[in-house]
C-alpha atoms as a PDB file:
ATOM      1  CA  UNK A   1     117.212 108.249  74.995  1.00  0.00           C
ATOM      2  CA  UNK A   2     116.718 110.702  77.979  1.00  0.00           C
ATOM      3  CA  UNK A   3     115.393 109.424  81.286  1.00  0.00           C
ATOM      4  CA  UNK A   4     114.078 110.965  84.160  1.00  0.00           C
ATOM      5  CA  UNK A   5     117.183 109.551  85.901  1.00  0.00           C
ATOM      6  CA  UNK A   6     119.359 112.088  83.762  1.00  0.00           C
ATOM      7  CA  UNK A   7     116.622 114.871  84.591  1.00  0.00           C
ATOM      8  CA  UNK A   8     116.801 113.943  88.393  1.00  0.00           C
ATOM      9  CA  UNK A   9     120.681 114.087  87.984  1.00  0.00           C
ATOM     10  CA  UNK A  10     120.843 117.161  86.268  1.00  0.00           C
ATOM     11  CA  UNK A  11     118.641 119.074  88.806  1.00  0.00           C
ATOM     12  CA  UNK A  12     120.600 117.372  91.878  1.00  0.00           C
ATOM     13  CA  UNK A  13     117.730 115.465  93.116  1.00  0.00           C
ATOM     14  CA  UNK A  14     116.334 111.831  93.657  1.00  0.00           C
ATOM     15  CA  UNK A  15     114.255 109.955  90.458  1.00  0.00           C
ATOM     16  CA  UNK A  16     111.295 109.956  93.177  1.00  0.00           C
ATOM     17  CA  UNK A  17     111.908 114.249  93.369  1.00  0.00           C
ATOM     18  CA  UNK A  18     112.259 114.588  90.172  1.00  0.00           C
ATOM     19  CA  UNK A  19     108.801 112.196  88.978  1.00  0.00           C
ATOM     20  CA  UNK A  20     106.584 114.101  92.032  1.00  0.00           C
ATOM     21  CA  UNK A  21     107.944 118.168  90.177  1.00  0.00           C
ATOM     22  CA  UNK A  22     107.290 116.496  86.423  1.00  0.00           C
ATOM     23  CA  UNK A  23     103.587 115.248  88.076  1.00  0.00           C
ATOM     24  CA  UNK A  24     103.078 118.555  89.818  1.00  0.00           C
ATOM     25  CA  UNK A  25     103.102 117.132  93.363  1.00  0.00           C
ATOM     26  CA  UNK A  26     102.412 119.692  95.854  1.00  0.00           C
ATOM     27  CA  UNK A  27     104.464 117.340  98.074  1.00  0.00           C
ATOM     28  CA  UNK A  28     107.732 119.747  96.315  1.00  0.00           C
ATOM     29  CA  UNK A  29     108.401 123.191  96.547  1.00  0.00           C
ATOM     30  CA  UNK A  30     108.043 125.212  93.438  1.00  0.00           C
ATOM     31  CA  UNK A  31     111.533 125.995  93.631  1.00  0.00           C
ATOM     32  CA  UNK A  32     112.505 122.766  92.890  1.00  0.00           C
ATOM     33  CA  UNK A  33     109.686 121.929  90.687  1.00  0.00           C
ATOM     34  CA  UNK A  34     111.174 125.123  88.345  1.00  0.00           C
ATOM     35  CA  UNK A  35     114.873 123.629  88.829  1.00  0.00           C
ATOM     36  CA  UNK A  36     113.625 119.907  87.477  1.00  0.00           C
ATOM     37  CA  UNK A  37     111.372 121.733  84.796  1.00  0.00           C
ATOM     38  CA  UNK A  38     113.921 123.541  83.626  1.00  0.00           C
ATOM     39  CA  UNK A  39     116.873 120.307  83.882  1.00  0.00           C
ATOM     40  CA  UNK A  40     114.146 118.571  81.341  1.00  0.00           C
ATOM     41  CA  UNK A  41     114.480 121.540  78.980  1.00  0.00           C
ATOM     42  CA  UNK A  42     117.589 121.627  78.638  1.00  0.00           C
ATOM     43  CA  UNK A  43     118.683 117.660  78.366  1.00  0.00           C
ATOM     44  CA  UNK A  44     115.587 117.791  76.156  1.00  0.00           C
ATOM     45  CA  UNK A  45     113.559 115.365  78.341  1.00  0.00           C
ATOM     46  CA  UNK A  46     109.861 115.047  76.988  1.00  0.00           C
ATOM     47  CA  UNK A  47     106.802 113.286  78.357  1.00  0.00           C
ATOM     48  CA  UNK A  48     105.229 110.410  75.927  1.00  0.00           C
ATOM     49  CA  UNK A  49     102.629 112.332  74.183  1.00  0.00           C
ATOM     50  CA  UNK A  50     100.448 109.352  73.219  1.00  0.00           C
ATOM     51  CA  UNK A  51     100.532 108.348  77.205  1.00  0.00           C
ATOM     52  CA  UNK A  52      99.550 112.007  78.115  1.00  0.00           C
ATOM     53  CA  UNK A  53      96.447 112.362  75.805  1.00  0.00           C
ATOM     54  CA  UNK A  54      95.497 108.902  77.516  1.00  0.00           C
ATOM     55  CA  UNK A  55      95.259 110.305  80.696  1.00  0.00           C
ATOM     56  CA  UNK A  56      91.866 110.645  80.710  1.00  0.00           C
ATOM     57  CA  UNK A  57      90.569 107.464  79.028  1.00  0.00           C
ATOM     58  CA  UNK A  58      91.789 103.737  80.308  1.00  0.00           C
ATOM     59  CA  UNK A  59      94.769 101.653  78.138  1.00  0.00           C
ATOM     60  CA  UNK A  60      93.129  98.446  79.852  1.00  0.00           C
ATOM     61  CA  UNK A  61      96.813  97.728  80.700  1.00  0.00           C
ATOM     62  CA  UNK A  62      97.991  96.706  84.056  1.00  0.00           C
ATOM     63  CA  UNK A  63     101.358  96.923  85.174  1.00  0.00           C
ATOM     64  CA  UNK A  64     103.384  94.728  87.687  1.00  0.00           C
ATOM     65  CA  UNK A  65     106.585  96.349  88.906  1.00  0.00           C
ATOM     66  CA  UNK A  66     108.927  94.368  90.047  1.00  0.00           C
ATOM     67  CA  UNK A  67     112.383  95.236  91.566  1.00  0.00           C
ATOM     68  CA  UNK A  68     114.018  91.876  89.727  1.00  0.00           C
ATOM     69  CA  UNK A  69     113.609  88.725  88.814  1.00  0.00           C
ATOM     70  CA  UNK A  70     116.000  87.124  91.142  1.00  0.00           C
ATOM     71  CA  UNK A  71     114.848  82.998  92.063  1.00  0.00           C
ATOM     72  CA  UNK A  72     112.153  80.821  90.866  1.00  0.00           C
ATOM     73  CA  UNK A  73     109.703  82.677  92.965  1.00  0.00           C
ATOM     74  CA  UNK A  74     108.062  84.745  90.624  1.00  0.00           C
ATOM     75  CA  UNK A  75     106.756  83.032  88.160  1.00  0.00           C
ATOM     76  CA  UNK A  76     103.751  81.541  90.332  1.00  0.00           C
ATOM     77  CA  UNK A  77     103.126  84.753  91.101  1.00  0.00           C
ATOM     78  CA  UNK A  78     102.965  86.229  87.987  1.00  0.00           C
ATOM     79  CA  UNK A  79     100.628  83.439  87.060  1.00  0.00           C
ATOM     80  CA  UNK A  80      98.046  84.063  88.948  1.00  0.00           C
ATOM     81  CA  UNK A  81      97.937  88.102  88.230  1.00  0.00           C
ATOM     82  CA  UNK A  82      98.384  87.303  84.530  1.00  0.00           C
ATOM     83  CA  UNK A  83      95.058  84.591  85.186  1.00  0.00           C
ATOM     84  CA  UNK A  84      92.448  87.584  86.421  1.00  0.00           C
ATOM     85  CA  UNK A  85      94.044  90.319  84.223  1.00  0.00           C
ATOM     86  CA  UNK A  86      92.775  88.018  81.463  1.00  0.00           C
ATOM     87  CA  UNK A  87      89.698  87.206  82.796  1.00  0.00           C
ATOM     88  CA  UNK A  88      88.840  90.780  82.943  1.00  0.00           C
ATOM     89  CA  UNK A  89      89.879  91.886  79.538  1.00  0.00           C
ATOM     90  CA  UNK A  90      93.091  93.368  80.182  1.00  0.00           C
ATOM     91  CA  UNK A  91      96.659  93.153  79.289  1.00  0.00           C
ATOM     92  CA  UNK A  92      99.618  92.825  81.923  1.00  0.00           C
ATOM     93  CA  UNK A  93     102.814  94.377  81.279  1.00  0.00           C
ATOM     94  CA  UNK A  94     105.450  93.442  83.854  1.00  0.00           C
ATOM     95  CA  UNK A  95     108.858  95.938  84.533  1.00  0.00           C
ATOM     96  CA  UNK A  96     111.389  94.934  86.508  1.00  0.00           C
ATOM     97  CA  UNK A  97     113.989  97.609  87.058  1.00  0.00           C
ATOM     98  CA  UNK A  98     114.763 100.384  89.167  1.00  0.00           C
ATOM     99  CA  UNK A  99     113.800 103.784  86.386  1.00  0.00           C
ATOM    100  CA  UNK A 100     110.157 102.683  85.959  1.00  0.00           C
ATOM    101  CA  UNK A 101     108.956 105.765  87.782  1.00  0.00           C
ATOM    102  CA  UNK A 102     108.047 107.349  84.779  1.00  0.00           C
ATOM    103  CA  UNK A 103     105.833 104.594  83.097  1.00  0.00           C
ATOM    104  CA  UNK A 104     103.200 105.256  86.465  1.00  0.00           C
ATOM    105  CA  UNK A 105     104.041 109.470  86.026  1.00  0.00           C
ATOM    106  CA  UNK A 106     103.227 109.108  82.727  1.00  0.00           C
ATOM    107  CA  UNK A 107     100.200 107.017  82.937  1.00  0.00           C
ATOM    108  CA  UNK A 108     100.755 103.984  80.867  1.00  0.00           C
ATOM    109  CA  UNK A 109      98.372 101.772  82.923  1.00  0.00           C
ATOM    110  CA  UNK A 110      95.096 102.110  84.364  1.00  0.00           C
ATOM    111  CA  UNK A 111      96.337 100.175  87.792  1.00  0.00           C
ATOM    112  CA  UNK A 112      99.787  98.810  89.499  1.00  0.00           C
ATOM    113  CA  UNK A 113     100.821  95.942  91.506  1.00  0.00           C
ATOM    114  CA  UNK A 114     104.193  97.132  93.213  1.00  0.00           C
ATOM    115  CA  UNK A 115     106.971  94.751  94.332  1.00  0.00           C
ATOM    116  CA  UNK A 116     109.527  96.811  93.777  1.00  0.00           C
ATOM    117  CA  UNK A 117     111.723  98.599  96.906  1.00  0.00           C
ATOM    118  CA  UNK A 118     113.226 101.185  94.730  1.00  0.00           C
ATOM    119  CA  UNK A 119     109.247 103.209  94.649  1.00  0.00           C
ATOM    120  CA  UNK A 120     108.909 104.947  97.936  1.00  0.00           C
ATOM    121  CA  UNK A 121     105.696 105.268  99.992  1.00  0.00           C
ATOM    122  CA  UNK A 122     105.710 109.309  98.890  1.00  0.00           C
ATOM    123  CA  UNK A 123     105.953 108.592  95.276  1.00  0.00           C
ATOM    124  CA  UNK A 124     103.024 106.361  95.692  1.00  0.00           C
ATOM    125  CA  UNK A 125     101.250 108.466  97.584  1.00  0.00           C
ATOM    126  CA  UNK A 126     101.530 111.378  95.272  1.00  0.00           C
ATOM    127  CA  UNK A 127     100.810 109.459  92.114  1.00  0.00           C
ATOM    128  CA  UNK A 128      97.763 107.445  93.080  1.00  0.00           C
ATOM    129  CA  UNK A 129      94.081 108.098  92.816  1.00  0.00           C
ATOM    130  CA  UNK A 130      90.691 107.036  91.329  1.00  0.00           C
ATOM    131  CA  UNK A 131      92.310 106.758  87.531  1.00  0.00           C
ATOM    132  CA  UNK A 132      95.720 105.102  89.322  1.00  0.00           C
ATOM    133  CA  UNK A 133      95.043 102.465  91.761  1.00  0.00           C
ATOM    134  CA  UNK A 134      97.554 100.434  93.389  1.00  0.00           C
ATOM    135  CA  UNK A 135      98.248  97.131  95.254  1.00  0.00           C
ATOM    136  CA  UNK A 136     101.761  96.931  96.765  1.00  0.00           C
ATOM    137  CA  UNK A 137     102.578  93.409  98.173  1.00  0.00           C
ATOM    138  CA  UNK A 138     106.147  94.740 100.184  1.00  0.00           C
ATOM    139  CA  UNK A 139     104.830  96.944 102.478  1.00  0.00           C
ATOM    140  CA  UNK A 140     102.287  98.418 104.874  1.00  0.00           C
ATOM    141  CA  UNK A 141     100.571 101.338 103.053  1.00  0.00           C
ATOM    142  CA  UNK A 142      97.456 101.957 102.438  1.00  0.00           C
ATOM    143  CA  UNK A 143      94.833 104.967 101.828  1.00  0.00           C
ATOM    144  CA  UNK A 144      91.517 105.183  99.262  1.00  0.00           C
ATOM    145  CA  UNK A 145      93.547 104.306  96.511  1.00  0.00           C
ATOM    146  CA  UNK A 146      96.734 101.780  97.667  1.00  0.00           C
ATOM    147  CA  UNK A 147      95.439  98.542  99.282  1.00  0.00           C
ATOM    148  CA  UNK A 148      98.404  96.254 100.643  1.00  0.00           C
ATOM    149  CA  UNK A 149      98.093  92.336  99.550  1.00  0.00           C
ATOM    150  CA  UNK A 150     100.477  90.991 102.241  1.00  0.00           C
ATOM    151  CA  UNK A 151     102.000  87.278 103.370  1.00  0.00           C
ATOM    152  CA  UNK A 152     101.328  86.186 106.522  1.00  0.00           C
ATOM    153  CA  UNK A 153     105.172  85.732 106.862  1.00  0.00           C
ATOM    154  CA  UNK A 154     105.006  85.920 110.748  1.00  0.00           C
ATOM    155  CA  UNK A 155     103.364  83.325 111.352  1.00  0.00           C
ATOM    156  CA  UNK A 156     105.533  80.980 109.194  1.00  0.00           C
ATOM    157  CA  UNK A 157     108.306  81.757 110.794  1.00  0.00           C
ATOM    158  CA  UNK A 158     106.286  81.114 114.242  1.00  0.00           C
ATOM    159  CA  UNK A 159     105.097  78.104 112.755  1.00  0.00           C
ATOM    160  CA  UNK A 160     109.071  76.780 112.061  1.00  0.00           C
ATOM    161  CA  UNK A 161     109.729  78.514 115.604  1.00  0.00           C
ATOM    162  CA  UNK A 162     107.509  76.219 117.332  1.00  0.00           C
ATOM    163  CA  UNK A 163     108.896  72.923 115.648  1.00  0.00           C
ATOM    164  CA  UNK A 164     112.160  73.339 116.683  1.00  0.00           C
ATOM    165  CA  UNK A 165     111.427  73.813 120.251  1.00  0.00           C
ATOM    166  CA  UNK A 166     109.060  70.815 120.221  1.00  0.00           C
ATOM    167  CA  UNK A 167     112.058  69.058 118.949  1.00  0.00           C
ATOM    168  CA  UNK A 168     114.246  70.113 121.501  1.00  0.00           C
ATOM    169  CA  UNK A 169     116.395  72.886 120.373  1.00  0.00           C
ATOM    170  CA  UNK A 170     116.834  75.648 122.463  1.00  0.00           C
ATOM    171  CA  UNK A 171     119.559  77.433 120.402  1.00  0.00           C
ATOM    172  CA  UNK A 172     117.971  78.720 116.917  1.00  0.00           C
ATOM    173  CA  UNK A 173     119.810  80.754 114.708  1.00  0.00           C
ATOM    174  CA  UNK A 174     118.336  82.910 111.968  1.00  0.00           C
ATOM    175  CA  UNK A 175     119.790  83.373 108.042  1.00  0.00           C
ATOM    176  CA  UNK A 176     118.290  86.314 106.605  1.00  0.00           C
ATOM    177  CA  UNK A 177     118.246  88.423 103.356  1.00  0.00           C
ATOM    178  CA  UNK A 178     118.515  91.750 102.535  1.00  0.00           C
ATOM    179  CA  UNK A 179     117.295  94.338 104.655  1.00  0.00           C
ATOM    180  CA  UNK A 180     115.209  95.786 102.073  1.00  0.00           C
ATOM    181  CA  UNK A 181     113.043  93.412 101.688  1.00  0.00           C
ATOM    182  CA  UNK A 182     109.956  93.784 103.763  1.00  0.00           C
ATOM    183  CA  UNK A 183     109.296  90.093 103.297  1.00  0.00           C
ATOM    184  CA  UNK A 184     112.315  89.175 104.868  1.00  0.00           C
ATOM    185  CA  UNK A 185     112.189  91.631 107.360  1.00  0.00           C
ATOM    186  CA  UNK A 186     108.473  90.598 108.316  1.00  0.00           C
ATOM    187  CA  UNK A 187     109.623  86.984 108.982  1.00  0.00           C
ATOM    188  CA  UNK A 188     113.055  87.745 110.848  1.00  0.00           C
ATOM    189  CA  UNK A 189     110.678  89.774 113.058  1.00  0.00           C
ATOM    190  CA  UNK A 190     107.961  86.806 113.420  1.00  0.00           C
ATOM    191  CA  UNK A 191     111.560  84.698 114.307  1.00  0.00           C
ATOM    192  CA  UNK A 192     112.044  86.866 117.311  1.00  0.00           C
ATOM    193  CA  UNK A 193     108.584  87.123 118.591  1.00  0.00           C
ATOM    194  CA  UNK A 194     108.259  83.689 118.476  1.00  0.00           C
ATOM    195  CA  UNK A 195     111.562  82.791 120.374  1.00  0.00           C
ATOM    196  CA  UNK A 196     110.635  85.364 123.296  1.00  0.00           C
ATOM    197  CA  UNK A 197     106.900  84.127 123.319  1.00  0.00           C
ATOM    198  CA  UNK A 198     108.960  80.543 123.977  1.00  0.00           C
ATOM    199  CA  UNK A 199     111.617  82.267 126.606  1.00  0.00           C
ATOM    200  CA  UNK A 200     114.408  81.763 124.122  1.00  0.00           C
ATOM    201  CA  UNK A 201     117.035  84.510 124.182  1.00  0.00           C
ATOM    202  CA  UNK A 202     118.526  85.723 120.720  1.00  0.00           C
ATOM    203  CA  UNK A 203     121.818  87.161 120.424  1.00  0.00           C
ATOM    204  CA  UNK A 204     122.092  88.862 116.802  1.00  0.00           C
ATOM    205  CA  UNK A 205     126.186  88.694 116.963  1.00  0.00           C
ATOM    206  CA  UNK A 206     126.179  85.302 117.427  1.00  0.00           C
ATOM    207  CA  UNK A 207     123.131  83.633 116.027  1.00  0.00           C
ATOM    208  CA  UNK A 208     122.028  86.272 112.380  1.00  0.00           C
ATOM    209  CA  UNK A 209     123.379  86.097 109.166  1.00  0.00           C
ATOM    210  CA  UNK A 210     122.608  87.932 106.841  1.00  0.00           C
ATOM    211  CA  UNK A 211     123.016  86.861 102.698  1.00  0.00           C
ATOM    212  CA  UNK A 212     121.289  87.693  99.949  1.00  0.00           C
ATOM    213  CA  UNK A 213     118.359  84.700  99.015  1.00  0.00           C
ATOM    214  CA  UNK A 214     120.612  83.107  96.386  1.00  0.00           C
ATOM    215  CA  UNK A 215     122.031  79.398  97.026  1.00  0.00           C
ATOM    216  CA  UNK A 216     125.587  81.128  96.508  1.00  0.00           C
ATOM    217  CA  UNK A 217     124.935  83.504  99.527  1.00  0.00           C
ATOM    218  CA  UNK A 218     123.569  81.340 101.912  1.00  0.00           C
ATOM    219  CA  UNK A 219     126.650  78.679 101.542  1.00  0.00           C
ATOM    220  CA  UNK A 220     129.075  81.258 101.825  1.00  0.00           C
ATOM    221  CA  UNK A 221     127.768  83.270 105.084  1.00  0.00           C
ATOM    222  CA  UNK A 222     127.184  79.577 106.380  1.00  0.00           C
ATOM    223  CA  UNK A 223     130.620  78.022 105.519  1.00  0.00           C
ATOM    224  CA  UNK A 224     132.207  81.219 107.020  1.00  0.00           C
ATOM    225  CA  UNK A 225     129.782  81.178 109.905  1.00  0.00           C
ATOM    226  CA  UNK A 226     130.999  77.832 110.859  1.00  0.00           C
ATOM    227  CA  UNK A 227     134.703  78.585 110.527  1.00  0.00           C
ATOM    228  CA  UNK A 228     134.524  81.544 112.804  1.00  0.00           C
ATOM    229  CA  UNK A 229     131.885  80.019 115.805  1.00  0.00           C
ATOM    230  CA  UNK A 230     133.052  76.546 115.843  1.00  0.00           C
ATOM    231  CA  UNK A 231     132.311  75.820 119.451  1.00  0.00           C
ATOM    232  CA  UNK A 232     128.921  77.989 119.595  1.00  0.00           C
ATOM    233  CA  UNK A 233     126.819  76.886 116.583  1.00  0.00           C
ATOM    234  CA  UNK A 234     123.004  76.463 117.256  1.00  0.00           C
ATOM    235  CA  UNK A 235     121.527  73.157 116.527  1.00  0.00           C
ATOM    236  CA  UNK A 236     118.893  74.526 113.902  1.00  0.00           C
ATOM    237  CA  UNK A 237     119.099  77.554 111.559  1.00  0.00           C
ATOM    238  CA  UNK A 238     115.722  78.525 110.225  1.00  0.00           C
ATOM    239  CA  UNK A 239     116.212  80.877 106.715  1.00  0.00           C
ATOM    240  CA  UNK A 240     114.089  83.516 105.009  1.00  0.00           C
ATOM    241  CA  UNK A 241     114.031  81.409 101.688  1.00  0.00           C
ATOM    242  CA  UNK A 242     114.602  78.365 100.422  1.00  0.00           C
ATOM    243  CA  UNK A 243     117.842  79.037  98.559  1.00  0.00           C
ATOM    244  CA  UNK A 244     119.637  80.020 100.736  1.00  0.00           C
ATOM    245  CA  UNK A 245     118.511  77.526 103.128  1.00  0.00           C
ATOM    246  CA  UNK A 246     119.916  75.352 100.294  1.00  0.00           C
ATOM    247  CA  UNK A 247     123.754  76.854 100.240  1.00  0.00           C
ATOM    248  CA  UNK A 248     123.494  76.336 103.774  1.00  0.00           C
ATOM    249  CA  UNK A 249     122.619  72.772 104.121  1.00  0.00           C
ATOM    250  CA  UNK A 250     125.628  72.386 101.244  1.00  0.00           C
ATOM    251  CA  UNK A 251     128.016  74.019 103.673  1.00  0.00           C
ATOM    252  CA  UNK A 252     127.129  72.463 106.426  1.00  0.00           C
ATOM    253  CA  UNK A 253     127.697  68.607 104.497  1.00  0.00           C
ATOM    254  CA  UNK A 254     131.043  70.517 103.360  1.00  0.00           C
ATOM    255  CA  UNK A 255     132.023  70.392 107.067  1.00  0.00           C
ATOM    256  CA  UNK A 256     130.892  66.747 107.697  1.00  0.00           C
ATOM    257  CA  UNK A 257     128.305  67.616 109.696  1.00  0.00           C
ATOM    258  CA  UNK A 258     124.993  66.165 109.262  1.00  0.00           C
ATOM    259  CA  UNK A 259     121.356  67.962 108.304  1.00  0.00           C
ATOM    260  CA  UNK A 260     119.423  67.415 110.399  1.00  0.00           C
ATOM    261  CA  UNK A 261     121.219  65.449 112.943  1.00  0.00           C
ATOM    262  CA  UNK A 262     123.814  68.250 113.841  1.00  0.00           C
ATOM    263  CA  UNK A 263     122.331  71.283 112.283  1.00  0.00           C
ATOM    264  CA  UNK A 264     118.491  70.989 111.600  1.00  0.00           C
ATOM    265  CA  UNK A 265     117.242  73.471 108.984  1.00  0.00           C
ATOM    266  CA  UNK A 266     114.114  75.028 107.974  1.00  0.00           C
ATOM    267  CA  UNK A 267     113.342  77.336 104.682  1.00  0.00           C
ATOM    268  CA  UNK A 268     110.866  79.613 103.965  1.00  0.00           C
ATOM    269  CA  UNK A 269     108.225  79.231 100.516  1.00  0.00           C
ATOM    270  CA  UNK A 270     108.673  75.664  99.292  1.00  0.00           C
ATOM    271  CA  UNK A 271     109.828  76.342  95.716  1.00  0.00           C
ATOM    272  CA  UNK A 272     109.589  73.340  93.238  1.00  0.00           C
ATOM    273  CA  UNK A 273     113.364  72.022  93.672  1.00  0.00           C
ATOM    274  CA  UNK A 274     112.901  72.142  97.590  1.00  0.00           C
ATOM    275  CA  UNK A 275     111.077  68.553  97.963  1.00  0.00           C
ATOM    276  CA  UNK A 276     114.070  66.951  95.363  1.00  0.00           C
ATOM    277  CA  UNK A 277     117.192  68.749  97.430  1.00  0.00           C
ATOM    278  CA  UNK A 278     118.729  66.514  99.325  1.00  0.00           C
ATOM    279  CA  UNK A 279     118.218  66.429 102.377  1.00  0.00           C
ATOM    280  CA  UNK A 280     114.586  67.121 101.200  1.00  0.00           C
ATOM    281  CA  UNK A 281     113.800  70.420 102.923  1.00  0.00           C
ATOM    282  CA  UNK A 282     111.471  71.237 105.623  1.00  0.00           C
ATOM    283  CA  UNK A 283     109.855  74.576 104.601  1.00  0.00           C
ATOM    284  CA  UNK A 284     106.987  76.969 105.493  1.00  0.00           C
ATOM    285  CA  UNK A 285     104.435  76.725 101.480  1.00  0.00           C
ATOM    286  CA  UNK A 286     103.530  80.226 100.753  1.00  0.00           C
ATOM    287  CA  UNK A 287     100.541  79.839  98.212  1.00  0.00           C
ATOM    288  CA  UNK A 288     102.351  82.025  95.537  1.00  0.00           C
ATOM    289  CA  UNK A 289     100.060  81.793  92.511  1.00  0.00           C
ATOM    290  CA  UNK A 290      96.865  82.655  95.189  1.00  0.00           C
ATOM    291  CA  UNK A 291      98.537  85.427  96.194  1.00  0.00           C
ATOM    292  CA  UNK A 292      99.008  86.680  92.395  1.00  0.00           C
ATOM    293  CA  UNK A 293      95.220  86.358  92.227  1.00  0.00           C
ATOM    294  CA  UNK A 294      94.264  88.043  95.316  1.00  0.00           C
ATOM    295  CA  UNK A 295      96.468  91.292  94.654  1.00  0.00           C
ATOM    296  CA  UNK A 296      94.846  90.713  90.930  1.00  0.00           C
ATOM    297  CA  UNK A 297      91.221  90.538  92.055  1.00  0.00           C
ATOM    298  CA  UNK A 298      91.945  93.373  94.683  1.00  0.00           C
ATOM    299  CA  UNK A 299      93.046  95.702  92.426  1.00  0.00           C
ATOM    300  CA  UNK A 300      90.058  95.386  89.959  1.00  0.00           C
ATOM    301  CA  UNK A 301      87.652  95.910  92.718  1.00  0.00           C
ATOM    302  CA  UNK A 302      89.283  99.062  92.954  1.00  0.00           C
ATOM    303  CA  UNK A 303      88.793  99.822  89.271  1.00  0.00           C
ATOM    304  CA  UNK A 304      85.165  98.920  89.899  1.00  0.00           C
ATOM    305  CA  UNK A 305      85.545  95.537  88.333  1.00  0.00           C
ATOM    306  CA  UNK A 306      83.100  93.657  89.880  1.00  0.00           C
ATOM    307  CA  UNK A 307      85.025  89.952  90.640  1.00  0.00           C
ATOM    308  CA  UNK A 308      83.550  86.673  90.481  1.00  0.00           C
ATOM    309  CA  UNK A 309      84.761  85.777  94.275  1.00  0.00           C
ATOM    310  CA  UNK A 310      86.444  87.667  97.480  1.00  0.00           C
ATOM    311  CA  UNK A 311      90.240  87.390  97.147  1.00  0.00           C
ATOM    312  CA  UNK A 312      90.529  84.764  99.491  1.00  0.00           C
ATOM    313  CA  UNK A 313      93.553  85.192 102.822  1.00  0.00           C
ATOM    314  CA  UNK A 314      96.544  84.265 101.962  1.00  0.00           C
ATOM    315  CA  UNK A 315      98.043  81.139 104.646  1.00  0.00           C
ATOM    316  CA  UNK A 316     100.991  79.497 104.868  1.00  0.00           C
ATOM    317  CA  UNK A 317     101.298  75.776 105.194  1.00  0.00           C
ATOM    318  CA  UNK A 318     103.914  73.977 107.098  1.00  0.00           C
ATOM    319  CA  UNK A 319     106.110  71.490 105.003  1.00  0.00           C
ATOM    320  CA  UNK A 320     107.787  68.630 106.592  1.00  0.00           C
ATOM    321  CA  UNK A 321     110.730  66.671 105.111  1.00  0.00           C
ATOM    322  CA  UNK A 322     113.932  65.663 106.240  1.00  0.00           C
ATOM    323  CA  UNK A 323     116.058  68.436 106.931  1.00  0.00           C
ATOM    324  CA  UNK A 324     114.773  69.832 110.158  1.00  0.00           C
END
């Protein structure tokens, strides 16, 4: 089957270039429009037909896009979207991949919910409108027809900031993920705020790693962390998740040293296994199936579903246990 990914390779351009020509974006030259109009003809690339004569009427579909289903911390989530979509009559569809471009070009739902890094802020931009909302929960964009639903990750990390120090460390180090994630992004920054707000310096050579939120990751950029600084380790390590605050507390016992007694450390969003690990581990709760429902509820006020309740603010709840 053709994609728009072998249109958008055939006409030497991004998926996002080629989805904003095949939606007649005036954000693209007409020059290129032609050049991916005439790439589809000739790979023999055609629009769904059924989705295009449903343009104009609703499919009472909504779709959650998802870059991947990596870790346990979806499902919550998806829950709570899945609860309201019912309650309003719809169906949910969810995609997770990185070619679902065309499914919004195309209209196959009357609304998304975006959690997926791989749709930029100008293919949103260009695709939504009164018959398209959206609700994007990993990132800071918003307009008449994109609302963000957002964590308050910030102030967990300020929250798991402000432990420490009342426990007496002065030396904090900081495991984070992926640098696309705004998530993780929004609570290393909330990490350093915090530390200068407490006149605690940071020194990103020494005191960041970086892994990838999986158990595997966070033991292996901790084990080799501690092999190449062992006379400069901080006393606490707070993490941008839970797993890999996990794989680090396993390298750390790997080394006979002792959580929390040697190396305290923190996670971030309490997933189920968290409170059975061993040490038990302190963590920062995000309320994952009450966010599902507030980017849920938001996005059917925006299709002029009138909701039983406000989406309520999402907080985050401190967790104490025994590893930090």
């Amino acid at each position: 089957m053709v994609t728009l990914k072998d249109v958008a390779k055939r006409a030497g351009v991004s998926v996002s270039t080629a989805s904003y020509s095949m939606n007649g974006s005036p954000l693209i030259t007409s020059d290129t429009k032609q050049r991916v109009l005439d790439a589809a003809k000739e790979i023999g690339y055609r629009t769904n037909g059924l989705a295009k004569n449903l343009k104009e009427n609703k499919t009472n579909i909504i779709g959650l896009f998802l870059s991947g289903f990596t870790g346990p911390f979806f499902t919550d989530m998806m829950e709570g979207i899945q609860d309201v979509v019912i309650q309003n009559g719809y169906e949910l569809v969810v995609y997770a991949s990185d070619d679902t471009h065309r499914l919004l070009v195309e209209r196959y739902v009357d609304g998304a919910i975006i959690l997926n890094y791989h749709m930029d802020d100008e293919f949103l931009i260009s695709l939504a409108n009164e018959k398209l909302p959206c609700v994007v929960l990993d990132r800071d964009l918003q307009n008449e027809h994109i609302k963000p639903v957002l964590l308050p990750n910030e102030l967990g990390s300020a929250m798991a900031v402000d432990h420490l120090v009342e426990k007496g460390h002065l030396t904090i180090g900081y495991m984070a993920g992926s640098e696309e994630s705004y998530d993780g992004e929004a609570r290393l920054k909330g990490f350093k705020k915090a530390l200068q707000q407490h006149g605690l310096s940071f020194s990103p050579e020494d005191h960041l790693l970086r892994a990838e939120f999986t158990e595997s990751s966070g033991y292996t950029e901790m084990r080799d962390y501690i092999n190449g600084h062992s006379s400069r380790i901080p006393t606490a390590f707070i993490c941008a998740n839970d797993e890999m605050a996990m794989g680090a507390v396993r390298a750390i016992q790997e080394k006979n040293l002792k959580v929390p007694d040697d190396i305290a450390i923190i996670g971030f969003d309490d997933i189920y296994v968290s409170q059975y690990f061993n040490p038990s581990l302190t963590t920062i709760k995000v309320p994952r199936k009450e966010w599902g429902i507030a980017a849920a509820q938001t996005l059917f006020k925006m299709l002029g579903q009138p909701q039983e309740s406000e989406p309520s603010p999402i907080q985050v709840e401190w967790m104490q246990r025994t590893s930090g």
